[in-house]
Protein backbone atom coordinates (compact mmCIF):
# COMPACT_ATOMS: atom_id res chain seq x y z
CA UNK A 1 96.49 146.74 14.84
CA UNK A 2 94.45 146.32 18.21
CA UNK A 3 91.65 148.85 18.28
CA UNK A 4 90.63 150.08 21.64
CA UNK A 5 87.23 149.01 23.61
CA UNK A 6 85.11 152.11 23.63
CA UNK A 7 83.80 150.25 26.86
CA UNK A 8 86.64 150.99 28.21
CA UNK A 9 87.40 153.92 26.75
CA UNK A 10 84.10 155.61 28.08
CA UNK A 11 84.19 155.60 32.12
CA UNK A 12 87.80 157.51 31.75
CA UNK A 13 86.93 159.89 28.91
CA UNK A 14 83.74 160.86 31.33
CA UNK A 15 86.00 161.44 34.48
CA UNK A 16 88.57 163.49 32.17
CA UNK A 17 85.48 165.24 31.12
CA UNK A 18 84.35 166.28 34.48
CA UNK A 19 87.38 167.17 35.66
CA UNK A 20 87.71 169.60 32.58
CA UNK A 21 84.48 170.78 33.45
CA UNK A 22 85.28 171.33 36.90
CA UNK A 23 88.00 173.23 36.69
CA UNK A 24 86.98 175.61 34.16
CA UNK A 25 83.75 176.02 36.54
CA UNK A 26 81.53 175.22 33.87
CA UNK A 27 78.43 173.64 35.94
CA UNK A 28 76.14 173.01 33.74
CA UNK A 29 77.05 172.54 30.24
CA UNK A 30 74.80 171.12 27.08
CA UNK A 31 75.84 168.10 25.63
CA UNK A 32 75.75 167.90 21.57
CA UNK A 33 76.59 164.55 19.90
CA UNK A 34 77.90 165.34 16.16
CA UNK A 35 75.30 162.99 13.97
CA UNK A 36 75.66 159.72 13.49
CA UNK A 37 79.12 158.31 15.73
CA UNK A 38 79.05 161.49 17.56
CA UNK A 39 75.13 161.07 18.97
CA UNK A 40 76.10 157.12 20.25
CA UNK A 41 79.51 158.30 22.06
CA UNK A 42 77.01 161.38 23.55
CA UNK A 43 74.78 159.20 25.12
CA UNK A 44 77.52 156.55 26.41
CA UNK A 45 79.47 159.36 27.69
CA UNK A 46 76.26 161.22 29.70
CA UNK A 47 74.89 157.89 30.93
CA UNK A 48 78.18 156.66 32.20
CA UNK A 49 78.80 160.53 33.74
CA UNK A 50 74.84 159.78 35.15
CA UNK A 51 73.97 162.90 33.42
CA UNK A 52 70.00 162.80 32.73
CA UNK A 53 69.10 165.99 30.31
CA UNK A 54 68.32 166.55 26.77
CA UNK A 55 70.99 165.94 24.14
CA UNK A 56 71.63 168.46 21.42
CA UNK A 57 71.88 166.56 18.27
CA UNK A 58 73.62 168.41 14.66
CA UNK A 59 73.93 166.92 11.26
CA UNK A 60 76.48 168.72 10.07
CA UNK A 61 76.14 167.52 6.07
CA UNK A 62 74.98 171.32 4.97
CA UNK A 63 78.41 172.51 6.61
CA UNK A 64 81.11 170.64 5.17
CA UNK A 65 83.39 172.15 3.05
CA UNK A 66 83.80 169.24 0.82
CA UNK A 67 79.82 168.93 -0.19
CA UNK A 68 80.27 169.65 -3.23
CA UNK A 69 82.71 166.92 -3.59
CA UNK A 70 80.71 164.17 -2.15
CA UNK A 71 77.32 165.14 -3.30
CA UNK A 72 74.31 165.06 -1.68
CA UNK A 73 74.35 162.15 0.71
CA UNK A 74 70.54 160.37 1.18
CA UNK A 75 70.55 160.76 5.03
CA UNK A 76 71.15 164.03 5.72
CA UNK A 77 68.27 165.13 8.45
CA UNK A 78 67.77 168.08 10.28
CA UNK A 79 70.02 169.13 13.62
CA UNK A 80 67.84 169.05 17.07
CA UNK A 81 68.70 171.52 19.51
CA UNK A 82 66.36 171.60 22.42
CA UNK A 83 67.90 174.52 23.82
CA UNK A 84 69.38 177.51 23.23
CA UNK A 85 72.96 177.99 22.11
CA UNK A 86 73.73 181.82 22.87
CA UNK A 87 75.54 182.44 25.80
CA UNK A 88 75.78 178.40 27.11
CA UNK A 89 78.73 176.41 27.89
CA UNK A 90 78.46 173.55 25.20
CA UNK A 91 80.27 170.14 24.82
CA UNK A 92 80.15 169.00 21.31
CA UNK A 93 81.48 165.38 21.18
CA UNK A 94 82.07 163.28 17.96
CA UNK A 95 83.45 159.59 17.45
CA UNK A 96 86.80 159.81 15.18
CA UNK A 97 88.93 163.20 14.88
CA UNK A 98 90.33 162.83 11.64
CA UNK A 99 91.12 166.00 9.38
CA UNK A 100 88.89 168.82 11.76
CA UNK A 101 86.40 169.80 8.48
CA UNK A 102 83.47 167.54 10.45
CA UNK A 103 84.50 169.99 13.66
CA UNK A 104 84.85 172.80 11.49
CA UNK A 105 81.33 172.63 9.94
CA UNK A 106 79.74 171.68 13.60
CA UNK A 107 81.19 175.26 14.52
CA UNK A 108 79.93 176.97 12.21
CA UNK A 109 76.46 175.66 12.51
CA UNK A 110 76.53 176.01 16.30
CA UNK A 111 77.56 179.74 15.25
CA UNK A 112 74.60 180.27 12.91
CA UNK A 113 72.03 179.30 16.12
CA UNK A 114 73.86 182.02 18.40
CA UNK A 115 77.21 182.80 20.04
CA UNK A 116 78.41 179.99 23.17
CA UNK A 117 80.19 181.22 26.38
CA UNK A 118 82.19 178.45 25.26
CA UNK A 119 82.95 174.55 23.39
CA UNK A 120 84.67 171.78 25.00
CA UNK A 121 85.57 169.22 22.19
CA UNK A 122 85.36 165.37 23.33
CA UNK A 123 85.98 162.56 20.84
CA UNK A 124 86.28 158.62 21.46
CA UNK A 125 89.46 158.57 18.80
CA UNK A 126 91.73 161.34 17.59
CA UNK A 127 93.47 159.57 14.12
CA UNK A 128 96.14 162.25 14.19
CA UNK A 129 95.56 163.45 10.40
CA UNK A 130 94.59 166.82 10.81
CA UNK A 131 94.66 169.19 7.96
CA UNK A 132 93.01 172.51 10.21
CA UNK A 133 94.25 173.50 13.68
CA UNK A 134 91.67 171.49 15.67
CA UNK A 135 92.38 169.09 18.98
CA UNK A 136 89.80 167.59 21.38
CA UNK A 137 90.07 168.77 25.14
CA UNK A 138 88.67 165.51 25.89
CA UNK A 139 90.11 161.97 23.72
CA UNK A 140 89.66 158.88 24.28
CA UNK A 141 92.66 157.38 22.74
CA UNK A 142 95.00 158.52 19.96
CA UNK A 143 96.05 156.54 16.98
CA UNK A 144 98.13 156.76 13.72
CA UNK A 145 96.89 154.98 10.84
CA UNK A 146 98.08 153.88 7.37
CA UNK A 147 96.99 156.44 4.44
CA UNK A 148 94.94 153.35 3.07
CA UNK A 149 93.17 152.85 6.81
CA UNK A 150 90.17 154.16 8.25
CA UNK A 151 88.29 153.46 11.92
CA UNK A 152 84.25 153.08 11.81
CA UNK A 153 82.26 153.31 14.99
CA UNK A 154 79.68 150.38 14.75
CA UNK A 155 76.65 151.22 17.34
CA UNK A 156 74.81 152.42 18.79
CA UNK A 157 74.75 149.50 21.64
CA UNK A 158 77.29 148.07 21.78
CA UNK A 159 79.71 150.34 20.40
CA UNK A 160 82.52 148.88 18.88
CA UNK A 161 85.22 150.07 16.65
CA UNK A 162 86.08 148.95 13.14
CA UNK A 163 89.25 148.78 11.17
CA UNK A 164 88.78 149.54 7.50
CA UNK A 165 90.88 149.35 4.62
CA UNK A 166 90.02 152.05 1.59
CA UNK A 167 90.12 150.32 -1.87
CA UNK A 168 93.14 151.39 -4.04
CA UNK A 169 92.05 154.53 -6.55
CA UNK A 170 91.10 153.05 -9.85
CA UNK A 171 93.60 154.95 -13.10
C-alpha cells in the first residue's frame, strides 16, 4: 500500500480548513495539536495556513478510557493551554483517526478547562475503524487498513508516514 505525502496532504487540508472556518464565521479560532502526532500536524497545518499564534498543546494519557489497560506510559506530560477554553471557537487536530477514544478523551479534557462555543476536528489520516460516533470536519486522506496494520506519523520535520505491521498475539 502507497501511503500518502503529508507534504502534500498539508497545503489542501489548510485550505479545506479555512474554508470550514469561513463559512461557519469562526474568525479567530485556537489551534490545539493532540500530543505527540497531533502537535507536528498543528504546526504544519498553521504555518502552511501562515497562522502565527500560540498553539494549545493536550496530552490526553489521563483521559483514555483504556488506561487501565495499557498502564502508565513513561511520557505522559502535562497539557499547555495558553489560553482560555470557555466560550472560544477551538480546532483540535490529531495525526491518525482510528477508533475516536484519543478524540474522546481530548473532549473531555477540553471540557474539564471550560465549555467551547465550539470544536472543529482536523486529522492528517482517518483509518476508518471507528468504534464511537466520531468524524473529522477536516481529513487529510482516508484509508482502510488490514486488522494486523497500523500508520505511524514519523516527525516532527519532515513528517512522513509509516506503515506498520502488529506482531501476531502470542497463545
Amino acid at each position: 500500500m502507497n501511503l500518502p505525502r503529508p507534504e502534500q496532504l498539508l497545503p489542501e487540508m489548510a485550505a479545506a480548513l479555512d474554508h470550514h472556518l469561513a463559512r461557519r464565521e469562526i474568525l479567530d479560532p485556537h489551534f490545539i495539536g493532540i500530543r505527540t502526532g497531533g502537535v507536528w500536524v498543528a504546526q504544519a497545518l498553521m504555518q502552511a495556513s501562515g497562522r502565527d499564534q500560540p498553539l494549545g498543546i493536550l496530552d490526553v494519557s489521563f483521559y483514555r478510557d483504556d488506561f487501565t489497560q495499557n498502564g502508565l506510559h513513561p511520557q505522559v506530560q502535562p497539557s499547555e493551554l495558553p489560553f482560555e477554553i470557555e466560550g472560544q471557537h477551538l480546532v483540535l487536530i490529531d495525526d491518525v483517526l482510528m477508533t475516536g477514544r484519543t478524540i474522546r478523551a481530548a473532549l473531555n479534557e477540553l471540557f474539564d478547562y471550560g465549555r467551547p462555543a465550539s470544536v472543529t476536528l482536523v486529522c492528517l489520516l482517518d483509518l476508518n475503524a471507528r468504534e464511537l460516533p466520531v468524524r473529522p470536519d477536516v481529513v487529510g486522506a482516508t484509508l482502510s487498513l488490514a486488522p494486523e496494520q497500523r500508520v505511524k506519523l514519523l516527525g516532527p520535520t519532515p513528517l512522513a508516514l509509516e506503515l506498520q505491521a502488529l506482531a501476531p498475539a502470542s497463545n
